[in-house]
Protein backbone atom coordinates (compact mmCIF):
# COMPACT_ATOMS: atom_id res chain seq x y z
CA UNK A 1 10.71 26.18 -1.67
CA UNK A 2 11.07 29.45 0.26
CA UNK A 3 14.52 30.36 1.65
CA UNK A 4 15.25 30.13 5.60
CA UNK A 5 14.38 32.98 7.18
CA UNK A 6 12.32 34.33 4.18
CA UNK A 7 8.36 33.52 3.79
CA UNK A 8 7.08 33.45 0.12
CA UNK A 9 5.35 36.19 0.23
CA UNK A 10 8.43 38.28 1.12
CA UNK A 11 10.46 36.26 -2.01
CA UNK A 12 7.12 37.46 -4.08
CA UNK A 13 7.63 41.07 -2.82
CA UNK A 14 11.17 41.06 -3.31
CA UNK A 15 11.01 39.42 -7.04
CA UNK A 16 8.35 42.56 -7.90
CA UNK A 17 10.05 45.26 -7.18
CA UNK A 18 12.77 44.02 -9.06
CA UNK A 19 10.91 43.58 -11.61
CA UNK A 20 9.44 47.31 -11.30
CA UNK A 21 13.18 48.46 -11.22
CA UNK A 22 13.25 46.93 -15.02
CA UNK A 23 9.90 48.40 -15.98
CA UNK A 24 11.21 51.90 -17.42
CA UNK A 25 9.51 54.94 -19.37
CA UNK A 26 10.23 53.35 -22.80
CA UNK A 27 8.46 55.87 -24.98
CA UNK A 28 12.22 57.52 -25.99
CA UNK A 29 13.29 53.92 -27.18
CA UNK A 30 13.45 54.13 -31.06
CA UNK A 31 12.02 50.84 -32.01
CA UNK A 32 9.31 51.08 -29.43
CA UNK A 33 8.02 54.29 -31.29
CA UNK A 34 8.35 52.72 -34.97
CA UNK A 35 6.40 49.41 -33.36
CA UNK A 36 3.60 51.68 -32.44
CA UNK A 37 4.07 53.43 -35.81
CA UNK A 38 3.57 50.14 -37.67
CA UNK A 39 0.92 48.47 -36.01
CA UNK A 40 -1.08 48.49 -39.09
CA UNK A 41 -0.72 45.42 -42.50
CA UNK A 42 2.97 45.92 -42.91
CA UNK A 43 2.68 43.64 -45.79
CA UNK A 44 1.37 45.44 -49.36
CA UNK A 45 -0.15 43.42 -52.05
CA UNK A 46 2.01 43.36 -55.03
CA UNK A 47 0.18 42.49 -58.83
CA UNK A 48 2.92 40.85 -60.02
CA UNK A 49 4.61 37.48 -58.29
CA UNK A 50 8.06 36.53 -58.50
CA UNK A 51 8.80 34.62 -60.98
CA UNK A 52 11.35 32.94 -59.08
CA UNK A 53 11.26 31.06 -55.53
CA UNK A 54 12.68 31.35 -52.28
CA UNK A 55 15.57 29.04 -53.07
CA UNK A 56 15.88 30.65 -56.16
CA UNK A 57 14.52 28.17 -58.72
CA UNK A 58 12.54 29.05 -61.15
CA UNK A 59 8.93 28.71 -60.85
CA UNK A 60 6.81 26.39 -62.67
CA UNK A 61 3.77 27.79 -64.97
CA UNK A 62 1.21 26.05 -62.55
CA UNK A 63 3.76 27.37 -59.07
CA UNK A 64 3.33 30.98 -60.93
CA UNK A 65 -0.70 30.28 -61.16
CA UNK A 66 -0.81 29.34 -57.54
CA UNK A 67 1.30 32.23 -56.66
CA UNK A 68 -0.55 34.39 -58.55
CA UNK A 69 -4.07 33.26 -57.08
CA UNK A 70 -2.79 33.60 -53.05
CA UNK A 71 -1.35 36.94 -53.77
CA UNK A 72 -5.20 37.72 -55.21
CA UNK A 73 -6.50 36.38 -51.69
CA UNK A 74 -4.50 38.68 -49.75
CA UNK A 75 -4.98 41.58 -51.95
CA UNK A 76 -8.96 40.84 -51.15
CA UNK A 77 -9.43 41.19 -55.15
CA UNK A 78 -9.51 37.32 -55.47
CA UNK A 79 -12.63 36.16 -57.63
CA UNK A 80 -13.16 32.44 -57.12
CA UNK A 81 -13.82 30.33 -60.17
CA UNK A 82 -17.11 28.88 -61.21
CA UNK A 83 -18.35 25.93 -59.92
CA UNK A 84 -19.59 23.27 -62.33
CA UNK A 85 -22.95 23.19 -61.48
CA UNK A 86 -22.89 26.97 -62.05
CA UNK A 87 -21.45 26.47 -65.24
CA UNK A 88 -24.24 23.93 -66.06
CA UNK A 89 -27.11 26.48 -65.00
CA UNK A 90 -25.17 29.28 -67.37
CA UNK A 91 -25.62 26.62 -70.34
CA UNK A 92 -28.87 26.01 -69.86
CA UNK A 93 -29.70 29.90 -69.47
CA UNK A 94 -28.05 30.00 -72.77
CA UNK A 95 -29.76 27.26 -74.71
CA UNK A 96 -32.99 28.83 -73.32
């Protein structure tokens, strides 16, 4: 609802250019510069997984696998494990 005296449009008006006033040359602003700096994968794959979680705890021997396997995935080095059919059609190649 507009304000007596005041159409919308003037509120509109009014509420831009104080928004402009905010709008500022940022590019001095130190975090602004190490944002554009890091707009690349911040995160580096690691070969070896923590051994502990979050909390703490000590992982479990199929918690390390897991860990081990989604670290792979990010990496991009993850090799996915053969189906069985494809490990049928490698024993029959064999027996052949």
């Amino acid at each position: 609802m507009a304000r007596k005296r005041t159409s919308s449009a003037e509120l509109k008006k009014r509420r831009d250019e104080g928004f402009d006033k905010l709008k500022k040359n940022r590019s001095g602003v130190k975090f602004e510069e190490n944002r554009k700096k890091n707009t690349g994968n911040t995160k580096t794959a690691t070969s070896t997984v923590s051994s502990k979680t979050k909390q703490g705890k000590k992982r479990t021997p199929a918690q390390l696998a897991a860990a081990k396997r989604l670290a792979a995935k990010k990496a991009g080095t993850y090799k996915a494990p053969m189906t069985a059919k494809e490990k049928a059609k490698k024993r029959l190649k064999i027996k052949k």
